[in-house]
PDB file of N, CA and C in Angstrom:
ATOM      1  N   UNK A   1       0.833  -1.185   0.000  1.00  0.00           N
ATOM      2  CA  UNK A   1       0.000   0.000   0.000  1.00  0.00           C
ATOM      3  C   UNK A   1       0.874   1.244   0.000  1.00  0.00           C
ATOM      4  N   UNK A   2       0.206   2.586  -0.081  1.00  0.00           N
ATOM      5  CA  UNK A   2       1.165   3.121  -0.018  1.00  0.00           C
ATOM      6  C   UNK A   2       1.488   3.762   1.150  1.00  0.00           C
ATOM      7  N   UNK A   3       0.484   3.643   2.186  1.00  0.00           N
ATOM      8  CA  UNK A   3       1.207   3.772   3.250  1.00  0.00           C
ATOM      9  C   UNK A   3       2.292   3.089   3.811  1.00  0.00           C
ATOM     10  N   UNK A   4       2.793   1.747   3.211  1.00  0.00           N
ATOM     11  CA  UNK A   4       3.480   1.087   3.749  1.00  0.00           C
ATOM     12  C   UNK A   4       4.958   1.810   2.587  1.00  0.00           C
ATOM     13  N   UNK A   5       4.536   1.924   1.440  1.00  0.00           N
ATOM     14  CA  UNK A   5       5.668   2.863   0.842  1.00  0.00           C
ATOM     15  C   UNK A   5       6.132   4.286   1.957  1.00  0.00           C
ATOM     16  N   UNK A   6       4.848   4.995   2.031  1.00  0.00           N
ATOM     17  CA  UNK A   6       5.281   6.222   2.771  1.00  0.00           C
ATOM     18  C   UNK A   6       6.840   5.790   3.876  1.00  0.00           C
ATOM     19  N   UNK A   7       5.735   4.935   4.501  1.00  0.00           N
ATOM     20  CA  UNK A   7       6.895   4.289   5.695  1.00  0.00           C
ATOM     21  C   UNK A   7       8.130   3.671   5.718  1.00  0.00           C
ATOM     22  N   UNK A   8       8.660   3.048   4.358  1.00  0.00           N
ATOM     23  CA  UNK A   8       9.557   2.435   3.787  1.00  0.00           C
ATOM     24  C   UNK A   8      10.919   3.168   3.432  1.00  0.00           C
ATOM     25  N   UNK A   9      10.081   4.367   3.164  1.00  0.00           N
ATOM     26  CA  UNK A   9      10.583   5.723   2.539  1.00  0.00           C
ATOM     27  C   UNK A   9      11.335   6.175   3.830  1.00  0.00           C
ATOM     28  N   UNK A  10      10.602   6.636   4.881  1.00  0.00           N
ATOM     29  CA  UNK A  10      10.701   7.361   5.960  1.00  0.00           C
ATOM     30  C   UNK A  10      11.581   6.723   7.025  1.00  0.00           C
ATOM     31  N   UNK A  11      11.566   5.258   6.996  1.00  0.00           N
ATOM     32  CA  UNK A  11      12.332   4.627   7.727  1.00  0.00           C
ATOM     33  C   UNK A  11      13.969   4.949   6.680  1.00  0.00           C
ATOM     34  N   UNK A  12      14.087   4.944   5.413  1.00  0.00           N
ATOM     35  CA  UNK A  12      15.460   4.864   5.029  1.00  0.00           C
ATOM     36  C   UNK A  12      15.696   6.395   5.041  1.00  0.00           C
ATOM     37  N   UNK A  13      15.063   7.485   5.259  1.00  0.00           N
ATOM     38  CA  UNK A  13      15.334   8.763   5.890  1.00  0.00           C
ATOM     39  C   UNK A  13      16.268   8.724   7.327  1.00  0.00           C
ATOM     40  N   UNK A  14      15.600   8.144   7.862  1.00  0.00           N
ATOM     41  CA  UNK A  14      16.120   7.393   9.067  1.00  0.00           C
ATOM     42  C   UNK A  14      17.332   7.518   9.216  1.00  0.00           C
ATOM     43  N   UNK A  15      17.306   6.112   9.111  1.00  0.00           N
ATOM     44  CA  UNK A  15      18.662   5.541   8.665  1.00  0.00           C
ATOM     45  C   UNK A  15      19.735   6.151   8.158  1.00  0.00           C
ATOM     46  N   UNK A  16      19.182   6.722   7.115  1.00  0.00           N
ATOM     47  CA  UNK A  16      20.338   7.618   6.531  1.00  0.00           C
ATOM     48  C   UNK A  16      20.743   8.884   7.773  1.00  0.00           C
ATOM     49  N   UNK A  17      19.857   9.654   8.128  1.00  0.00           N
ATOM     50  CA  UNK A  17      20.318  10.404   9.709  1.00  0.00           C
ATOM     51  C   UNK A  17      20.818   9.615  10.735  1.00  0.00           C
ATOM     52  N   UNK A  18      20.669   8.614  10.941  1.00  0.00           N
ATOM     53  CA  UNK A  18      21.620   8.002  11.912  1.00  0.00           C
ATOM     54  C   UNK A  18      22.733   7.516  11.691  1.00  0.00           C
ATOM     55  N   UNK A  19      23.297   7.121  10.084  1.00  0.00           N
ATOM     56  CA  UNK A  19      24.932   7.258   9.517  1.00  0.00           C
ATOM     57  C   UNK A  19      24.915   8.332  10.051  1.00  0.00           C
ATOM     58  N   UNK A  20      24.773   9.408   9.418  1.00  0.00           N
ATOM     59  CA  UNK A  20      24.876  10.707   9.389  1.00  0.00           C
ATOM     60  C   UNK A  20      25.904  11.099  10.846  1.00  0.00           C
ATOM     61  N   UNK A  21      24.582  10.596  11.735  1.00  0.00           N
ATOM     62  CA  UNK A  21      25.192  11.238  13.103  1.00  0.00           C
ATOM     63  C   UNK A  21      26.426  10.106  13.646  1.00  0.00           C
ATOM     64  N   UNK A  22      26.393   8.659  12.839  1.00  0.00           N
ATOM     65  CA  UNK A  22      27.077   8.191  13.849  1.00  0.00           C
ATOM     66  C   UNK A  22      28.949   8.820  13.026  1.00  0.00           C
ATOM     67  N   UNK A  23      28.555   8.658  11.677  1.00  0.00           N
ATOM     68  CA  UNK A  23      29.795   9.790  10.758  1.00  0.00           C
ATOM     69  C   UNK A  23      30.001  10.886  12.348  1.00  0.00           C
ATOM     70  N   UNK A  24      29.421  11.500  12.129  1.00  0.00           N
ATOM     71  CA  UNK A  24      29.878  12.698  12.966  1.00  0.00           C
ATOM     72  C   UNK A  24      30.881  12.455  14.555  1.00  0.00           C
ATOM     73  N   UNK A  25      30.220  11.325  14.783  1.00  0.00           N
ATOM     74  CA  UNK A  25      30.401  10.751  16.318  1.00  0.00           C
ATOM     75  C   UNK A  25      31.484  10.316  15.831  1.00  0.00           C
ATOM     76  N   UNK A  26      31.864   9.087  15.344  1.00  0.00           N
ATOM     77  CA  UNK A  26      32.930   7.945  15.018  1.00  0.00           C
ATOM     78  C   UNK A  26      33.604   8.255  14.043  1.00  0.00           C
ATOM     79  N   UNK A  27      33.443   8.985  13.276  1.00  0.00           N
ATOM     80  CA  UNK A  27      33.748   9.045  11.618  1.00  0.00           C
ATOM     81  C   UNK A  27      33.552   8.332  10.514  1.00  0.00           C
ATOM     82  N   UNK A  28      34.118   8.357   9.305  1.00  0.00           N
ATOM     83  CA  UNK A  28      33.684   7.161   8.301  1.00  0.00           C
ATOM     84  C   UNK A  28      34.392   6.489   7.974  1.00  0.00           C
ATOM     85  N   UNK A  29      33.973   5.453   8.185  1.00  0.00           N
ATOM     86  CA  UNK A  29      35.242   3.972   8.320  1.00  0.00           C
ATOM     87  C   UNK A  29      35.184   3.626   6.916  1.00  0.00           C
ATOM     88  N   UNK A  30      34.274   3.635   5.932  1.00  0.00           N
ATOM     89  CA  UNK A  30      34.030   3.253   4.663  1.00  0.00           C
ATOM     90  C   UNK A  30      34.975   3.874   3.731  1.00  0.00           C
ATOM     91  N   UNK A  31      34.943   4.986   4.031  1.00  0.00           N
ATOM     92  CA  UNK A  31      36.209   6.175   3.308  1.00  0.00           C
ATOM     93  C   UNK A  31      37.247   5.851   3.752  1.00  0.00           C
ATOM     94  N   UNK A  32      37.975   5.522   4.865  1.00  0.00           N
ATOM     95  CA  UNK A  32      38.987   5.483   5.334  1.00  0.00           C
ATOM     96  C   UNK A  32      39.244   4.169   5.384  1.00  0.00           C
ATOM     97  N   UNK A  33      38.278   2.969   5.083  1.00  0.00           N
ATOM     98  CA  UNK A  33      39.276   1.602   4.610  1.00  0.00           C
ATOM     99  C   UNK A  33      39.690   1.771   3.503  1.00  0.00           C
ATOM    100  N   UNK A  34      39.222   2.910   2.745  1.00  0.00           N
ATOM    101  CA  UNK A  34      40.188   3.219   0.786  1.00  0.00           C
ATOM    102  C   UNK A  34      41.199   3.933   1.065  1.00  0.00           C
ATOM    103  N   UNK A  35      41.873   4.321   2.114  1.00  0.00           N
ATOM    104  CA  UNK A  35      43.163   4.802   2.559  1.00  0.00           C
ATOM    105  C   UNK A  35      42.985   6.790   1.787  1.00  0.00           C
ATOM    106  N   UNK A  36      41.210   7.031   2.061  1.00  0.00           N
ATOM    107  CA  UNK A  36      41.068   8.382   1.549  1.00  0.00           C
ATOM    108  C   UNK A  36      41.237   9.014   3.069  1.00  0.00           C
ATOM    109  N   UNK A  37      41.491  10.486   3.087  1.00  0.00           N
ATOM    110  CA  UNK A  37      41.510  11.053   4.439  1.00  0.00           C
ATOM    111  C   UNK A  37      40.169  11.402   4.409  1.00  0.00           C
ATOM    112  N   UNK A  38      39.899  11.517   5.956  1.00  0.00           N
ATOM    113  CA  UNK A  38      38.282  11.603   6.185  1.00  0.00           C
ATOM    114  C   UNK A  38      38.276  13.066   7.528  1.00  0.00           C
ATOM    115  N   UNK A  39      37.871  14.139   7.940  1.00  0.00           N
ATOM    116  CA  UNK A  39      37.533  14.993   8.929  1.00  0.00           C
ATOM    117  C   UNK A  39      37.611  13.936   9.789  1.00  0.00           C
ATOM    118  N   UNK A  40      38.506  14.369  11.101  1.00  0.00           N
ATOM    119  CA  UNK A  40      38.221  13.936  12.165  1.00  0.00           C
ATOM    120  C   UNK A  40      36.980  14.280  12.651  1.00  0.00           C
ATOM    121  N   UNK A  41      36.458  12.786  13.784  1.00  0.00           N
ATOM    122  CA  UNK A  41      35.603  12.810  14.079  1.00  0.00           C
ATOM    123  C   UNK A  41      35.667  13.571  15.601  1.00  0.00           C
ATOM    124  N   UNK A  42      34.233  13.678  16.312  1.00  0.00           N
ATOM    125  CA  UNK A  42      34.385  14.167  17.524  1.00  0.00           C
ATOM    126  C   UNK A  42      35.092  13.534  18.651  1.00  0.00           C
ATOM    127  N   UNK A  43      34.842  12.195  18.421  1.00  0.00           N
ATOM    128  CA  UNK A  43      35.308  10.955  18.998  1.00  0.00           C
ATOM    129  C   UNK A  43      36.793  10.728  19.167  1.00  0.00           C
ATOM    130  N   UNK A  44      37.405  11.081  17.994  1.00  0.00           N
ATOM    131  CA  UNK A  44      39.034  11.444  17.218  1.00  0.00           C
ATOM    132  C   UNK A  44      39.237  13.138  18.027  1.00  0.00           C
ATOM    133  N   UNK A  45      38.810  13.847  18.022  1.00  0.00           N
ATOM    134  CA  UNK A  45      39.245  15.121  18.548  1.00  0.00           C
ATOM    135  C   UNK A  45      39.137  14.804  20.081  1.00  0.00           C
ATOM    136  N   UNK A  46      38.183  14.434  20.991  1.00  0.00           N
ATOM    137  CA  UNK A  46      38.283  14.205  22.401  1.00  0.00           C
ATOM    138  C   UNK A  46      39.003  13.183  22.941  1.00  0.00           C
ATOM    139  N   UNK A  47      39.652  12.290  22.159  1.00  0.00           N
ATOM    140  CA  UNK A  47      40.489  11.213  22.165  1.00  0.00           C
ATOM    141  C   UNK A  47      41.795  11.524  22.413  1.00  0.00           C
ATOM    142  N   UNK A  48      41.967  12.595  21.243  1.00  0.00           N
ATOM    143  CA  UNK A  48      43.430  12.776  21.027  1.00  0.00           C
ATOM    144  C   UNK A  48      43.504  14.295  22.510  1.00  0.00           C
ATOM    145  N   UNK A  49      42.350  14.767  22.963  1.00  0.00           N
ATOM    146  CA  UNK A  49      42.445  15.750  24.284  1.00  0.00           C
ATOM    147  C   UNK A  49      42.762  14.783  25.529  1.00  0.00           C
ATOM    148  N   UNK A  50      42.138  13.879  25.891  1.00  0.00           N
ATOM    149  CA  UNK A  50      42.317  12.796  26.760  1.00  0.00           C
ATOM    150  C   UNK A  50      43.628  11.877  26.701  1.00  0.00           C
ATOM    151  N   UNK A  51      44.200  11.598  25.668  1.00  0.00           N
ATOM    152  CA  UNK A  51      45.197  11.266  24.982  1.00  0.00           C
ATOM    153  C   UNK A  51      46.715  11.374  25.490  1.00  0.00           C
ATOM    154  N   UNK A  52      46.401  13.304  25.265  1.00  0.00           N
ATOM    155  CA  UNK A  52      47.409  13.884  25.301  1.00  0.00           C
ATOM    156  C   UNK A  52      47.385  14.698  26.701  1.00  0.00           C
ATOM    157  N   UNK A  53      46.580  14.586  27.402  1.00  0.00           N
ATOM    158  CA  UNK A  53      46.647  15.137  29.173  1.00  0.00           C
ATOM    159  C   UNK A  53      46.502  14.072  29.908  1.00  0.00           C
ATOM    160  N   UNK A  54      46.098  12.966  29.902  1.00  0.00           N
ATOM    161  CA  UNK A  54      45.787  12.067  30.776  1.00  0.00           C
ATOM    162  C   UNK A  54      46.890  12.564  31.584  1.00  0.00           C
ATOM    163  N   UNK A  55      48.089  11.905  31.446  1.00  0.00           N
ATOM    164  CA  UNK A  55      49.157  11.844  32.562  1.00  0.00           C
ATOM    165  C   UNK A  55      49.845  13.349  33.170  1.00  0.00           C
ATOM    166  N   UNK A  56      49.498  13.829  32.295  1.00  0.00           N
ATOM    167  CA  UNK A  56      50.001  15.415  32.224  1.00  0.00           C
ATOM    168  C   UNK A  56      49.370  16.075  33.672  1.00  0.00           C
ATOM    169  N   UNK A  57      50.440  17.265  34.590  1.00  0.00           N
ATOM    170  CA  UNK A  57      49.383  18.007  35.349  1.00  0.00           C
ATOM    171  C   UNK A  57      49.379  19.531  34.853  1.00  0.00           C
ATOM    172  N   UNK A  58      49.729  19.673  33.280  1.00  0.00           N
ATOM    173  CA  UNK A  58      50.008  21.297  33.335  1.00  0.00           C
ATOM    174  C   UNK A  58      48.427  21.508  32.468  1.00  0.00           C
ATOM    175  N   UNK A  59      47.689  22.958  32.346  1.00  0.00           N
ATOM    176  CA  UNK A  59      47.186  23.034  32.018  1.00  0.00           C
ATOM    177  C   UNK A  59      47.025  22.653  30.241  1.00  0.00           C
ATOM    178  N   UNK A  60      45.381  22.519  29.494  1.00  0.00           N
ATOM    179  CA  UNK A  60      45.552  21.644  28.768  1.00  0.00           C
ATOM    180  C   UNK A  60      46.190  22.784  27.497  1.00  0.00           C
ATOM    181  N   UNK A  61      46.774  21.847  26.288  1.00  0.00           N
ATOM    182  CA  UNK A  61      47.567  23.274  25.327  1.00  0.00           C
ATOM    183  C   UNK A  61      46.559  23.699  24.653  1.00  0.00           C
ATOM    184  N   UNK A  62      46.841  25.096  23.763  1.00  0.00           N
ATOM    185  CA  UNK A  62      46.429  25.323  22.645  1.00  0.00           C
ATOM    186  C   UNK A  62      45.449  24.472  22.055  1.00  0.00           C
ATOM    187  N   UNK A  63      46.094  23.397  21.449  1.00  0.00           N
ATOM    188  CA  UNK A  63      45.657  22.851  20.400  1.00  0.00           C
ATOM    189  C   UNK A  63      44.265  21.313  20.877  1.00  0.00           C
ATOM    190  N   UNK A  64      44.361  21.321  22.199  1.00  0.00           N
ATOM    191  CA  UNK A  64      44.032  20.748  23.123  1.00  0.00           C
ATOM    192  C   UNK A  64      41.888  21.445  23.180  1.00  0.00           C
ATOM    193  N   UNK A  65      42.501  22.591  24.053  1.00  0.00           N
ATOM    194  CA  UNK A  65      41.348  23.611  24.096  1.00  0.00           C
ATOM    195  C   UNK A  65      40.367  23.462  22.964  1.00  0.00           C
ATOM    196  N   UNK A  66      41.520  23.798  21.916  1.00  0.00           N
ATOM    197  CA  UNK A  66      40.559  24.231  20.194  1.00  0.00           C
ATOM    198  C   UNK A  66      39.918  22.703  20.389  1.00  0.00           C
ATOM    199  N   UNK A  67      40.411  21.622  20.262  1.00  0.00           N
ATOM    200  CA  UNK A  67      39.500  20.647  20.230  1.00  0.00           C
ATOM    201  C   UNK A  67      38.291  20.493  20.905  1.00  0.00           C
ATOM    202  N   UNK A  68      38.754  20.461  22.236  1.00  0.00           N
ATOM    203  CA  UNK A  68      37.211  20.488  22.919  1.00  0.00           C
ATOM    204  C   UNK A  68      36.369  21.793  22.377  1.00  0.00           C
ATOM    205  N   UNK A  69      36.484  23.054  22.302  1.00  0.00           N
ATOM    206  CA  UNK A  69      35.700  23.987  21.908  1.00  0.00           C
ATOM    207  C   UNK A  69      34.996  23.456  20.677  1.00  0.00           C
ATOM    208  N   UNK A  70      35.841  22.724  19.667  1.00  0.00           N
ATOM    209  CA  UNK A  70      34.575  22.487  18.833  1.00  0.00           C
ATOM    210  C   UNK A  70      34.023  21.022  19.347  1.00  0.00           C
ATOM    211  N   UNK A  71      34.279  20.288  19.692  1.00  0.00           N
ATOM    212  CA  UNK A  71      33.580  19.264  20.721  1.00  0.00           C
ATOM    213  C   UNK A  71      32.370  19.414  21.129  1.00  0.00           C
ATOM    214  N   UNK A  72      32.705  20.689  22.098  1.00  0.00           N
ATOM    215  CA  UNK A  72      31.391  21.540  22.746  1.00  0.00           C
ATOM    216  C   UNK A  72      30.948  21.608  22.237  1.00  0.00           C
ATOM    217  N   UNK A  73      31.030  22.733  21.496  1.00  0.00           N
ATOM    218  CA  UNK A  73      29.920  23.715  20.006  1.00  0.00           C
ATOM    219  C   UNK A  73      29.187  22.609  19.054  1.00  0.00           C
ATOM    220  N   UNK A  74      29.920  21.876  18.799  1.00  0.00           N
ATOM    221  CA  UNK A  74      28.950  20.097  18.326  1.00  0.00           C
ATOM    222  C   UNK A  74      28.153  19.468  18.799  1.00  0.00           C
ATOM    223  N   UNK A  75      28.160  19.393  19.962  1.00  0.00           N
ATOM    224  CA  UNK A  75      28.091  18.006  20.230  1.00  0.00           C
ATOM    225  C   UNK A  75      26.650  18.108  21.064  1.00  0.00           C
ATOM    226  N   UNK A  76      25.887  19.309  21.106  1.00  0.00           N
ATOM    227  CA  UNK A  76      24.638  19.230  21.691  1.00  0.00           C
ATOM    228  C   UNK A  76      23.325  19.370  20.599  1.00  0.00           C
ATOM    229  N   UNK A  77      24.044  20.121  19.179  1.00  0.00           N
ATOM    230  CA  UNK A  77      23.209  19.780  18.239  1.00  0.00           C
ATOM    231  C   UNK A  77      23.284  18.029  17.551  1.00  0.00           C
ATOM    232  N   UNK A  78      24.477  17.476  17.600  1.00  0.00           N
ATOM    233  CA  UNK A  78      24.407  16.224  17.281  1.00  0.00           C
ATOM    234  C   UNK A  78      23.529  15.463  17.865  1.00  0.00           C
ATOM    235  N   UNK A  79      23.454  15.592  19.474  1.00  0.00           N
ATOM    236  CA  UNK A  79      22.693  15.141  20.371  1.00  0.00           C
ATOM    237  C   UNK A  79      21.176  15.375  20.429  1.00  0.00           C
ATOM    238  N   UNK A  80      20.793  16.435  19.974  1.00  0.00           N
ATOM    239  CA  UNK A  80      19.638  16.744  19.275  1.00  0.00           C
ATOM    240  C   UNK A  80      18.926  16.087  17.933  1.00  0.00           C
ATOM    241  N   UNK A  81      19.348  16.119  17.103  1.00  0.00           N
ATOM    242  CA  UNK A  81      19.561  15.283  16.039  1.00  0.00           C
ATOM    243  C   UNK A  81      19.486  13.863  16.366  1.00  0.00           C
ATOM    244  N   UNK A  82      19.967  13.317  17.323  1.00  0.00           N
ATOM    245  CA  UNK A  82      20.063  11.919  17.851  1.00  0.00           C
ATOM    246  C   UNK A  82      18.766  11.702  18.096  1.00  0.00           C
ATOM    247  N   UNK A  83      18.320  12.832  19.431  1.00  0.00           N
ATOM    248  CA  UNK A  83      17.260  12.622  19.809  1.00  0.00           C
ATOM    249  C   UNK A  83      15.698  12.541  18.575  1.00  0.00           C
ATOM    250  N   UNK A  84      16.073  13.310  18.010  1.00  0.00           N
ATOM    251  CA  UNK A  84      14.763  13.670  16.979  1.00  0.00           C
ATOM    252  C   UNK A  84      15.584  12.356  15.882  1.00  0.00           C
ATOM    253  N   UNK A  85      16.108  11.887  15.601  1.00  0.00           N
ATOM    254  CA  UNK A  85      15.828  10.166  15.065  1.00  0.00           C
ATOM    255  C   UNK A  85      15.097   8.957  15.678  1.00  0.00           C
ATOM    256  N   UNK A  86      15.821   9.255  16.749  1.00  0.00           N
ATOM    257  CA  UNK A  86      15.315   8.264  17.738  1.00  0.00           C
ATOM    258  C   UNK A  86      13.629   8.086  18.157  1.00  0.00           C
ATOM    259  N   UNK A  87      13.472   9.533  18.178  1.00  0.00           N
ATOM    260  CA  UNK A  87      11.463   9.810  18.250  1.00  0.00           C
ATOM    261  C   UNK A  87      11.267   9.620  16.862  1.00  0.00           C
ATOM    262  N   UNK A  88      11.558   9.360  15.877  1.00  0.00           N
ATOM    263  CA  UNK A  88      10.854   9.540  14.554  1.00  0.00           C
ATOM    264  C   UNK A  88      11.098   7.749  14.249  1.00  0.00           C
ATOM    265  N   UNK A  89      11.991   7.048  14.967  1.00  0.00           N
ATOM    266  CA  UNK A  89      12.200   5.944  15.060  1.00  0.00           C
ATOM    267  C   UNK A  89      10.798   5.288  15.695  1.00  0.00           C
ATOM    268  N   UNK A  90      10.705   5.737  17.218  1.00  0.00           N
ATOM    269  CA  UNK A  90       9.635   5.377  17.839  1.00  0.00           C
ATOM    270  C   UNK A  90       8.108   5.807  17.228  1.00  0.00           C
ATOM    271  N   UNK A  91       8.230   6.444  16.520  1.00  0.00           N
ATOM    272  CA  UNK A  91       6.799   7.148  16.135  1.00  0.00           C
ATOM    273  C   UNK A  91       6.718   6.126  15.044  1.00  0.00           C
ATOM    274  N   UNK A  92       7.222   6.071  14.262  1.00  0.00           N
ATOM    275  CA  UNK A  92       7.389   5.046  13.155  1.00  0.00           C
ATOM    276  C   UNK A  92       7.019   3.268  13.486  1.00  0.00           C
ATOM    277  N   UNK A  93       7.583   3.178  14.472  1.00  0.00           N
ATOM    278  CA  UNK A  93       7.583   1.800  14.806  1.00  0.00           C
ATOM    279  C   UNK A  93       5.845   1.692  15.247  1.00  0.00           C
ATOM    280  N   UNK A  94       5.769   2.902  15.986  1.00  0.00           N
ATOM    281  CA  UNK A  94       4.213   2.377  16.316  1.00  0.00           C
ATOM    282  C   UNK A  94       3.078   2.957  15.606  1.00  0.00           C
ATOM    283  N   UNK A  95       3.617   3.545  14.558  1.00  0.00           N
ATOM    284  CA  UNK A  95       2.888   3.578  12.710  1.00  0.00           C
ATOM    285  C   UNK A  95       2.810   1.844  12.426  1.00  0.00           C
ATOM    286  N   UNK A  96       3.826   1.262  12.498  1.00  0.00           N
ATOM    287  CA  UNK A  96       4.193  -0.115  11.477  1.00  0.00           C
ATOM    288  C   UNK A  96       3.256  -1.380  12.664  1.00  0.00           C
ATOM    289  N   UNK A  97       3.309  -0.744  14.108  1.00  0.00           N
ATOM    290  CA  UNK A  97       2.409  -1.742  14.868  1.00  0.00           C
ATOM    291  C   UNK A  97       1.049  -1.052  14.436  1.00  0.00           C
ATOM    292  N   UNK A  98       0.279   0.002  14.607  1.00  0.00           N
ATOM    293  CA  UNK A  98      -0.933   0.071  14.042  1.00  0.00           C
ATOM    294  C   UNK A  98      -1.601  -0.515  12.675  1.00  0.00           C
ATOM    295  N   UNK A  99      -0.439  -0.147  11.780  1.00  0.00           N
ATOM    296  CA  UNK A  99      -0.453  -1.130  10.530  1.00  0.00           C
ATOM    297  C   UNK A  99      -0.487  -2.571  10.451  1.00  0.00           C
ATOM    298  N   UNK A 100      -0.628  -2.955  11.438  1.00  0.00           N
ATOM    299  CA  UNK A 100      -0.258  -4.464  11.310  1.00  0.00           C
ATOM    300  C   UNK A 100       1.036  -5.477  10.663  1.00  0.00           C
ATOM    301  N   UNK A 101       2.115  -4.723  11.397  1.00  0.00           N
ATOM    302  CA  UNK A 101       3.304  -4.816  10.499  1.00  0.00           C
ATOM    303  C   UNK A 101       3.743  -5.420  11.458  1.00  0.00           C
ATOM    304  N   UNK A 102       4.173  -6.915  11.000  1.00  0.00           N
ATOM    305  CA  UNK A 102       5.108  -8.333  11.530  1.00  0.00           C
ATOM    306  C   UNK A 102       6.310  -7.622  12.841  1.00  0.00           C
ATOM    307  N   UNK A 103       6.894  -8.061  13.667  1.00  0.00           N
ATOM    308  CA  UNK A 103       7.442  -7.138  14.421  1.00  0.00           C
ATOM    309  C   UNK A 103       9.040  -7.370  13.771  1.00  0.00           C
ATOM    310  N   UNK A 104       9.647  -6.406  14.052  1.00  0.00           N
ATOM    311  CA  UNK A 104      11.027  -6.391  13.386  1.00  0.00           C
ATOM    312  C   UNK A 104      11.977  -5.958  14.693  1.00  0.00           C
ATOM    313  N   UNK A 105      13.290  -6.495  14.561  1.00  0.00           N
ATOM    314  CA  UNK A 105      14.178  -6.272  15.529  1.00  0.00           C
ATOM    315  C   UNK A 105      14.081  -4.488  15.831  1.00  0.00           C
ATOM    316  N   UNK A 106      14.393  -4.528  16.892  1.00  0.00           N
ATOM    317  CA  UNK A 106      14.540  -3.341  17.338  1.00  0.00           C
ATOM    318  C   UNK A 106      13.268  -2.532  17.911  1.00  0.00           C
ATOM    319  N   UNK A 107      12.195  -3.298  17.796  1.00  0.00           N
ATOM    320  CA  UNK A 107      10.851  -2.426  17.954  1.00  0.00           C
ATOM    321  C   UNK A 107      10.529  -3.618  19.839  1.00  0.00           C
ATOM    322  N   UNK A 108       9.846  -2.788  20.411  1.00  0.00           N
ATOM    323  CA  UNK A 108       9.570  -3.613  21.741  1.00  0.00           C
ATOM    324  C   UNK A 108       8.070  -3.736  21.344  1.00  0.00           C
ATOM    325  N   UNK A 109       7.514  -4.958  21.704  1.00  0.00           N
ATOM    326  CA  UNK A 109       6.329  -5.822  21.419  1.00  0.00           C
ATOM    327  C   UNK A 109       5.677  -4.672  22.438  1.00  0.00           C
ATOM    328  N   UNK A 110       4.373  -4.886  21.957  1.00  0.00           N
ATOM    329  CA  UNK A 110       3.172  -3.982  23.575  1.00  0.00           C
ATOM    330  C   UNK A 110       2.694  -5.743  23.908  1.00  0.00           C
ATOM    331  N   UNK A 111       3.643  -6.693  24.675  1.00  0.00           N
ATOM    332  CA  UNK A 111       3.070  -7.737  24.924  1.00  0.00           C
ATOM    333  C   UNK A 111       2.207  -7.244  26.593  1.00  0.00           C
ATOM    334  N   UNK A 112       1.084  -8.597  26.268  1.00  0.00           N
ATOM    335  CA  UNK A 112       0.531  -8.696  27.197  1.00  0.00           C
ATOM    336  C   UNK A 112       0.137 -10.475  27.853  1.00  0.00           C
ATOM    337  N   UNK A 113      -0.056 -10.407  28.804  1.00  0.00           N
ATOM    338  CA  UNK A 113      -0.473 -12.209  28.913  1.00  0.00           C
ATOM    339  C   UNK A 113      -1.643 -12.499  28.390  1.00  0.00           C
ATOM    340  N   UNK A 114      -2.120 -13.396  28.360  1.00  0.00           N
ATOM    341  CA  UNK A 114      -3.258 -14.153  28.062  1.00  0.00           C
ATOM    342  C   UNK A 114      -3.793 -14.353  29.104  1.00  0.00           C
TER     343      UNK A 114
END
């Protein structure tokens, strides 16, 4: 039907925003098994801050700071973005249970006993 298109559609919207964000988080491993350079990720920038102070007691450097600052400045719209997949995930799933749609990993049953 085509509601079940609509939904088909909307779920690979999805999906595609949650690469998206996890790119942002982790980076892209797909690009970078072809030995292409890829933007560090956020994950790669707070890594290499933790990295490089763990043992250290002097304050953190330059180049240190700049990382987390864009860390910061990221990382609450990413988190946003997360969130609004994640509800469009759940809203969806219980589109596909009203529909009468077989249950698929990732969705929690509304079980009840008998």
């Amino acid at each position: 039907s085509s509601d079940a298109g609509a939904m088909r559609l909307e779920a690979k919207g999805l999906l595609a925003e949650l690469r998206s964000i996890y790119i942002e988080l982790n980076g892209d491993s797909e690009v970078a098994r072809h030995n292409e350079p890829t933007p560090p990720s956020l994950s790669d920038r707070i890594g290499r801050v933790v990295d490089g102070s763990w043992t250290s007691t002097s304050a953190p450097t330059g180049s240190h700071q700049h990382a987390y600052d864009i860390v910061a400045g990221s990382l609450q719209g990413t988190i946003t973005k997360l969130r609004g997949a994640l509800d469009g995930l759940d809203a969806l799933g219980k589109r596909a249970d009203a529909a009468g749609a077989p249950w698929t990993p990732g969705r929690l049953p509304d079980w009840k006993p008998e």
